[in-house]
N, C-alpha and C. Protein backbone atom coordinates (compact mmCIF):
# COMPACT_ATOMS: atom_id res chain seq x y z
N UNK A 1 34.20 97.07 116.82
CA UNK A 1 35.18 98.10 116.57
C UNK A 1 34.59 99.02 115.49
N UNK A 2 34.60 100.42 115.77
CA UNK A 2 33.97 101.06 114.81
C UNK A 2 35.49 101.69 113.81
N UNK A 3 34.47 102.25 113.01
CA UNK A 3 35.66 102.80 111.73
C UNK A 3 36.68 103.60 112.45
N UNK A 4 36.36 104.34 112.68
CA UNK A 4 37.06 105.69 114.00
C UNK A 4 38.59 104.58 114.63
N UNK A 5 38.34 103.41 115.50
CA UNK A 5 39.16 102.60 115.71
C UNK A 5 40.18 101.84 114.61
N UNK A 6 38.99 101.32 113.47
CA UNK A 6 40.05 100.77 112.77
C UNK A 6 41.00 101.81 111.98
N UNK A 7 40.83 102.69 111.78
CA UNK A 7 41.83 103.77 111.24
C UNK A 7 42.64 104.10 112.11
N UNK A 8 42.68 103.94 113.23
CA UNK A 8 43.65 104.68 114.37
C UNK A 8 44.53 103.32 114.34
N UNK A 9 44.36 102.32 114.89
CA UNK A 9 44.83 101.07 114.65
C UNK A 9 45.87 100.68 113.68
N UNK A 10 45.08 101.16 112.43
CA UNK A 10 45.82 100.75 111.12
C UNK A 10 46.65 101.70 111.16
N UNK A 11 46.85 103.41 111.31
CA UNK A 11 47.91 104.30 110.82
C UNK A 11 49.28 104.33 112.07
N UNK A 12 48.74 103.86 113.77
CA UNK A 12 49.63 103.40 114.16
C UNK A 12 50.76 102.25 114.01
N UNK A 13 49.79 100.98 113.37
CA UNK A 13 50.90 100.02 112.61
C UNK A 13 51.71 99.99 111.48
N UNK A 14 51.09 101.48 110.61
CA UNK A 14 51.52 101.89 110.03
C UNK A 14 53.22 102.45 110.17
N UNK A 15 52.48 103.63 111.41
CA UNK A 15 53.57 104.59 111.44
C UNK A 15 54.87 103.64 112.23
N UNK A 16 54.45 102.20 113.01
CA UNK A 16 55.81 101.80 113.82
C UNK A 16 56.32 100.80 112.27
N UNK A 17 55.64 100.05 111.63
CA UNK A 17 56.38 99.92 110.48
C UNK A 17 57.43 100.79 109.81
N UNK A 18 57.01 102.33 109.92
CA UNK A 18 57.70 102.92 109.38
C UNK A 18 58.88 103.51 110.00
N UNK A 19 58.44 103.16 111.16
CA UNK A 19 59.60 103.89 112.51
C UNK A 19 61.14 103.01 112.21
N UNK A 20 60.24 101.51 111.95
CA UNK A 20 61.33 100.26 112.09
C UNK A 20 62.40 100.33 110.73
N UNK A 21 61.46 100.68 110.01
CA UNK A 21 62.29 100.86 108.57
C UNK A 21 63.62 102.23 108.65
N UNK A 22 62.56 103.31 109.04
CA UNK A 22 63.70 104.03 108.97
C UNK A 22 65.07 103.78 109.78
N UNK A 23 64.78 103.21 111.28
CA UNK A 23 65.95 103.28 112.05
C UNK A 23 66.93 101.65 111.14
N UNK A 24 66.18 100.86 110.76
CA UNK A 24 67.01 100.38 109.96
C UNK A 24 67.99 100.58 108.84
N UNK A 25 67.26 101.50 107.96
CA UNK A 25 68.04 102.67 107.41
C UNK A 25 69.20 102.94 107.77
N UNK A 26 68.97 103.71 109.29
CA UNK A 26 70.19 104.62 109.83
C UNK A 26 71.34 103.34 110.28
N UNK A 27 70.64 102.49 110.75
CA UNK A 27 71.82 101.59 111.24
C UNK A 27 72.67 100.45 109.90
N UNK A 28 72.18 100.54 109.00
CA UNK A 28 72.83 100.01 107.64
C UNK A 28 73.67 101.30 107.47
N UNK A 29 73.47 102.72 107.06
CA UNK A 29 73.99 103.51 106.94
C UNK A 29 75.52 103.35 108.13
N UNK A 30 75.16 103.43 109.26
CA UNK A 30 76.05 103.52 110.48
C UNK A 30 77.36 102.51 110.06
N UNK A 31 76.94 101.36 109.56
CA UNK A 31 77.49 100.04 109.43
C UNK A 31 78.39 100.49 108.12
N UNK A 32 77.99 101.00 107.35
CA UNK A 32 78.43 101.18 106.01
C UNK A 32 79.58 101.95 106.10
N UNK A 33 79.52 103.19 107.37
CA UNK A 33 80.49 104.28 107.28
C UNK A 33 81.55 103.23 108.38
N UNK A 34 81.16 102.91 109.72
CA UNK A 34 82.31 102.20 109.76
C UNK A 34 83.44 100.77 109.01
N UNK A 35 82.58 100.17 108.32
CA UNK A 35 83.33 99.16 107.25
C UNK A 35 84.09 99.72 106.29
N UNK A 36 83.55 100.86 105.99
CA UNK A 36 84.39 101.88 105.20
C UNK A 36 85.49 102.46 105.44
N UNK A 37 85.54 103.04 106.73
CA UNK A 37 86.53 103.36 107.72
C UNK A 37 87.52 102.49 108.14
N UNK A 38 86.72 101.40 107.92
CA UNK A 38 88.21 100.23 108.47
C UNK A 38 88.64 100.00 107.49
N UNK A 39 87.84 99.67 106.58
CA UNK A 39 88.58 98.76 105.33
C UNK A 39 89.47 100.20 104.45
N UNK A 40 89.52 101.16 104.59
CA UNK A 40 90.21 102.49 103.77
C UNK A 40 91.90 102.43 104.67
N UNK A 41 91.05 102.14 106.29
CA UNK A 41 92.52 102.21 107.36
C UNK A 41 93.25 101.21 106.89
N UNK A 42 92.43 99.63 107.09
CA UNK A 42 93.56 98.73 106.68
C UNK A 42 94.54 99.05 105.31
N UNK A 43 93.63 99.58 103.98
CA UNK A 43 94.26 99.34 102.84
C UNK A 43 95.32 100.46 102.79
N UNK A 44 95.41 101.47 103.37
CA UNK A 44 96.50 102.05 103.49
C UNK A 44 97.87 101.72 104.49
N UNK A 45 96.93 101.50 105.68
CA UNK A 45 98.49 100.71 106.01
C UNK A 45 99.05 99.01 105.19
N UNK A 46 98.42 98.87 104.66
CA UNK A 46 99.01 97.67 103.78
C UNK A 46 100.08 98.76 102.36
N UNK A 47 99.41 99.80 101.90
CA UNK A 47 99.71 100.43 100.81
C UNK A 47 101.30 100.98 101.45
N UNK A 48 101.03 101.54 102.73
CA UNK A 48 102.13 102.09 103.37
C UNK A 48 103.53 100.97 103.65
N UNK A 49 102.99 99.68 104.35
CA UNK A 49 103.99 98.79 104.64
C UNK A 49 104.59 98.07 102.74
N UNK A 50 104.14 98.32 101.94
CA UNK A 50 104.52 97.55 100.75
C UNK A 50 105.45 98.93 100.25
N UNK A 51 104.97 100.38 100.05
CA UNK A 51 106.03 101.33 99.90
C UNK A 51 107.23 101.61 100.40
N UNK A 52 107.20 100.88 101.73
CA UNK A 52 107.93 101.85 102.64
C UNK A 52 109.67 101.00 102.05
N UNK A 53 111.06 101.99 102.00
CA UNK A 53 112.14 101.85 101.38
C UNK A 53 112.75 100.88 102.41
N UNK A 54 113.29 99.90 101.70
CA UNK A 54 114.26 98.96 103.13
C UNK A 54 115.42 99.37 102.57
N UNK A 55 116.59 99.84 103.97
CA UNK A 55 118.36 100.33 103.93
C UNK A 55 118.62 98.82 104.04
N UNK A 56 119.44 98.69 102.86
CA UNK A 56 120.11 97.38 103.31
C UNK A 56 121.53 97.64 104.56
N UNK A 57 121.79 96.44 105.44
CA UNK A 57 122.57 96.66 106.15
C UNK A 57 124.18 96.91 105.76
N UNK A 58 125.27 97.17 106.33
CA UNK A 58 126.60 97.51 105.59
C UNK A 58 126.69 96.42 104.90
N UNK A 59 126.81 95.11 105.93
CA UNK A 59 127.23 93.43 105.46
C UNK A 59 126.57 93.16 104.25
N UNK A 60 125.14 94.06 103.52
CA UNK A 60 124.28 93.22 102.62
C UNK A 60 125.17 94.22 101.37
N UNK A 61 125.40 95.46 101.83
CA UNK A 61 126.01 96.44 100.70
C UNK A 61 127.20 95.98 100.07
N UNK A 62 127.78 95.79 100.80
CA UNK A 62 129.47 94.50 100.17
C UNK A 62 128.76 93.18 99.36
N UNK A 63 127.33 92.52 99.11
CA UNK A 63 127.08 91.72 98.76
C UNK A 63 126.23 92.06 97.55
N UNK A 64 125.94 93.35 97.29
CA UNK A 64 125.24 93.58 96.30
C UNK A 64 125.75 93.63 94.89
N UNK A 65 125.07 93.53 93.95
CA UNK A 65 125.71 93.24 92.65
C UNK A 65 125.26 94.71 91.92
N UNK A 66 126.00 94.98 91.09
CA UNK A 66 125.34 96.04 90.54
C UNK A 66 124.86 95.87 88.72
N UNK A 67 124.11 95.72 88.60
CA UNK A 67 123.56 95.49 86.71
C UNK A 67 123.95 96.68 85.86
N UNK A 68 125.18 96.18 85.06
CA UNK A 68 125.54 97.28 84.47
C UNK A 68 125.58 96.64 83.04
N UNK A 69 124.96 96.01 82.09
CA UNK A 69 124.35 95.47 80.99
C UNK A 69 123.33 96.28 80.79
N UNK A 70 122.60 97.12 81.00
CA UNK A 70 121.49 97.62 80.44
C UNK A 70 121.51 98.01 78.68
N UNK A 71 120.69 97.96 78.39
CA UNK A 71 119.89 98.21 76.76
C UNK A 71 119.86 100.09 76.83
N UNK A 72 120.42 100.80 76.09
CA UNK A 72 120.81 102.29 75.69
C UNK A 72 119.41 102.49 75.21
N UNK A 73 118.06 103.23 75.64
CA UNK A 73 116.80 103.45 75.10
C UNK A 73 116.87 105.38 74.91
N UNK A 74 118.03 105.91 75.61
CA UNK A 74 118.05 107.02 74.49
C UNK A 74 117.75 107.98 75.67
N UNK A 75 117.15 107.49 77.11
CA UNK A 75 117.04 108.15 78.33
C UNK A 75 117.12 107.41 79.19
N UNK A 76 117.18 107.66 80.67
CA UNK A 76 117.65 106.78 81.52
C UNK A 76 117.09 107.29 82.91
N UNK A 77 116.91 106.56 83.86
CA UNK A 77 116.15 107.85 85.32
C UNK A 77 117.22 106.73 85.96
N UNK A 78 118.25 106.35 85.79
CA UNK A 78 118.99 105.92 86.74
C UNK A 78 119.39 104.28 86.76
N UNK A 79 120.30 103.89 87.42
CA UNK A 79 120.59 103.04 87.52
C UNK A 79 119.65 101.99 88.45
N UNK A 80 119.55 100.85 87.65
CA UNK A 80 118.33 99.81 88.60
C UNK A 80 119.11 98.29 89.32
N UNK A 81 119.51 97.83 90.50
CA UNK A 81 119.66 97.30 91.26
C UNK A 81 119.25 95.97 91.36
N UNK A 82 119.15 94.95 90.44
CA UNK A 82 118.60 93.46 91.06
C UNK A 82 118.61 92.62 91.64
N UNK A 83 118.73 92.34 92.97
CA UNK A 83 119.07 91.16 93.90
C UNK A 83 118.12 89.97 93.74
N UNK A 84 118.71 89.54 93.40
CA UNK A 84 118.01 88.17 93.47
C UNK A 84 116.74 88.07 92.76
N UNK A 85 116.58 88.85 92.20
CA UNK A 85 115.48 88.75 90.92
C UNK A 85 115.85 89.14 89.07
N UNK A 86 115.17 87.87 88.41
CA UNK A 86 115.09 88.17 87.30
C UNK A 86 114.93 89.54 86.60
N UNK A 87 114.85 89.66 85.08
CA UNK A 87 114.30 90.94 84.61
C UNK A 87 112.88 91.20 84.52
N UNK A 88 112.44 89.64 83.94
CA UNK A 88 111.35 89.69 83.81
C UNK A 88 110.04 89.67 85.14
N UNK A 89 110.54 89.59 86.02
CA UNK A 89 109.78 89.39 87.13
C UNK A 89 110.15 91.12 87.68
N UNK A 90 111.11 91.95 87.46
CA UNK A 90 111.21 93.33 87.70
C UNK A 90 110.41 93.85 87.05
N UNK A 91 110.26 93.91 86.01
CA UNK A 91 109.19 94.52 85.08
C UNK A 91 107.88 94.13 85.61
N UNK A 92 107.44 93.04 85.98
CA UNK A 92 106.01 93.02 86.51
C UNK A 92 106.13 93.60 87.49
N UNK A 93 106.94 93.78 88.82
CA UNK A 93 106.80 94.79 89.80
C UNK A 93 106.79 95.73 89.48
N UNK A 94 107.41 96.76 88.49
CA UNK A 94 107.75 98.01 88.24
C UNK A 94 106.20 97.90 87.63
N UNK A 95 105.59 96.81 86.75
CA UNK A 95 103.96 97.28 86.15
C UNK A 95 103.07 97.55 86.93
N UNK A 96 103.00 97.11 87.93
CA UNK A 96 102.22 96.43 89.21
C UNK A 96 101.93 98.27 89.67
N UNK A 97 103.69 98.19 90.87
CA UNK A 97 103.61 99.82 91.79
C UNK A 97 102.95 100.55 90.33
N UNK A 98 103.26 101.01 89.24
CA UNK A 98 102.58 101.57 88.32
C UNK A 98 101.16 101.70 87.57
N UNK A 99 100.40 100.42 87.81
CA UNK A 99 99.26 100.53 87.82
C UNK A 99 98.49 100.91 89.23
N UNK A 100 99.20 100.59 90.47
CA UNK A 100 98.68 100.55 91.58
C UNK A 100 98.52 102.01 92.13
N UNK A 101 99.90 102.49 91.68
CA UNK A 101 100.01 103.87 92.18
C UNK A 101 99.04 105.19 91.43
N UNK A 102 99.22 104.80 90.26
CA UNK A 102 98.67 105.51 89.09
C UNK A 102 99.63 106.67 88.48
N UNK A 103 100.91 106.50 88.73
CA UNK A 103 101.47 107.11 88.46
C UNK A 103 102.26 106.49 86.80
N UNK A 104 103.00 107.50 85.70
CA UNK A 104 102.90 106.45 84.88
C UNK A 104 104.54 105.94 85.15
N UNK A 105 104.84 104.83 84.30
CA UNK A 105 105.88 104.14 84.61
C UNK A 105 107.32 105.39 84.18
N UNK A 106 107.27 106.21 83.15
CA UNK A 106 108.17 107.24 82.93
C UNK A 106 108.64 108.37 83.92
N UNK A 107 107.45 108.10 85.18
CA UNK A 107 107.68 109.50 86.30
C UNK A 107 108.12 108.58 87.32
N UNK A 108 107.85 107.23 87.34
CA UNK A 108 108.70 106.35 88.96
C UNK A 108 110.33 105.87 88.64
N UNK A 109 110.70 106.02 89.31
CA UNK A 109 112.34 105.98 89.63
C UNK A 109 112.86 104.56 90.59
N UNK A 110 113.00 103.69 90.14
CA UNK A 110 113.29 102.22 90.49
C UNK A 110 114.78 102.69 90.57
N UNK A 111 115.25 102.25 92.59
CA UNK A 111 116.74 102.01 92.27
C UNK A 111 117.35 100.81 92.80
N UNK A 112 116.54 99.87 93.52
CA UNK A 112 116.84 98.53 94.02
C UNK A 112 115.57 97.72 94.12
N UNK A 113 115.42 96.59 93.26
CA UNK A 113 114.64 95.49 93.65
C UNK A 113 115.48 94.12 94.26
N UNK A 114 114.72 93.94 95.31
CA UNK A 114 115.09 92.96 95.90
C UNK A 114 114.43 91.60 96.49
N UNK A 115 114.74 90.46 96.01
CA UNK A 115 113.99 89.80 96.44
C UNK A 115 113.79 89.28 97.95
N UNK A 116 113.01 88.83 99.05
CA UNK A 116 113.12 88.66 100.33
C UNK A 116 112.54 87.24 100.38
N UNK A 117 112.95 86.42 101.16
CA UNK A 117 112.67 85.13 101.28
C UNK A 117 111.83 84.94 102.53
């Protein structure tokens, strides 16, 4: 094999090395945008089904209690609703949608927590 050969040899194994790399490239890339795509779809419809408002039915409205003990802090965005949950376990939900949302806790408007079994 003369030189002439081994250079032709070598820059073709070269260049399919390099062929292999790049299309690997593209197909990590490919992979990346759809995992991305799903996992953005799922987390919004999870974000969507945890927002979304439940109407209680007439029968549950005759059963509701209304919390009228509240602490006078000097402002108020409304009256807050507890079924079947503590205070202290409201406040970690109300921290929670508030860190989650990014909104701060003074601009969200809580008017029924409820617990579901």
């Amino acid at each position: 094999m003369t030189l002439g050969d081994s250079l032709i040899v070598s820059l073709i194994g070269f260049s399919v090395v390099f062929i292999v790399l790049i299309v690997l490239s593209a197909l990590i890339q490919f992979q990346s945008l759809v995992l991305g795509y799903v996992a953005r779809s799922k987390f919004q419809g999870d974000r969507q089904e945890t927002l979304t408002a439940q109407v209680p039915a007439p029968e549950e409205k005759a059963l509701m209690t209304q919390r009228t003990d509240t602490v006078d802090t000097g402002w108020s965005a409304g009256e807050l609703r507890l079924i079947g949950v503590d205070e202290k376990t409201a406040a970690m939900i109300m921290a929670i949608v508030s860190h989650e949302s990014q909104i701060p806790l003074s601009e969200l408007q809580f008017k029924m927590i409820k617990a579901i079994d």
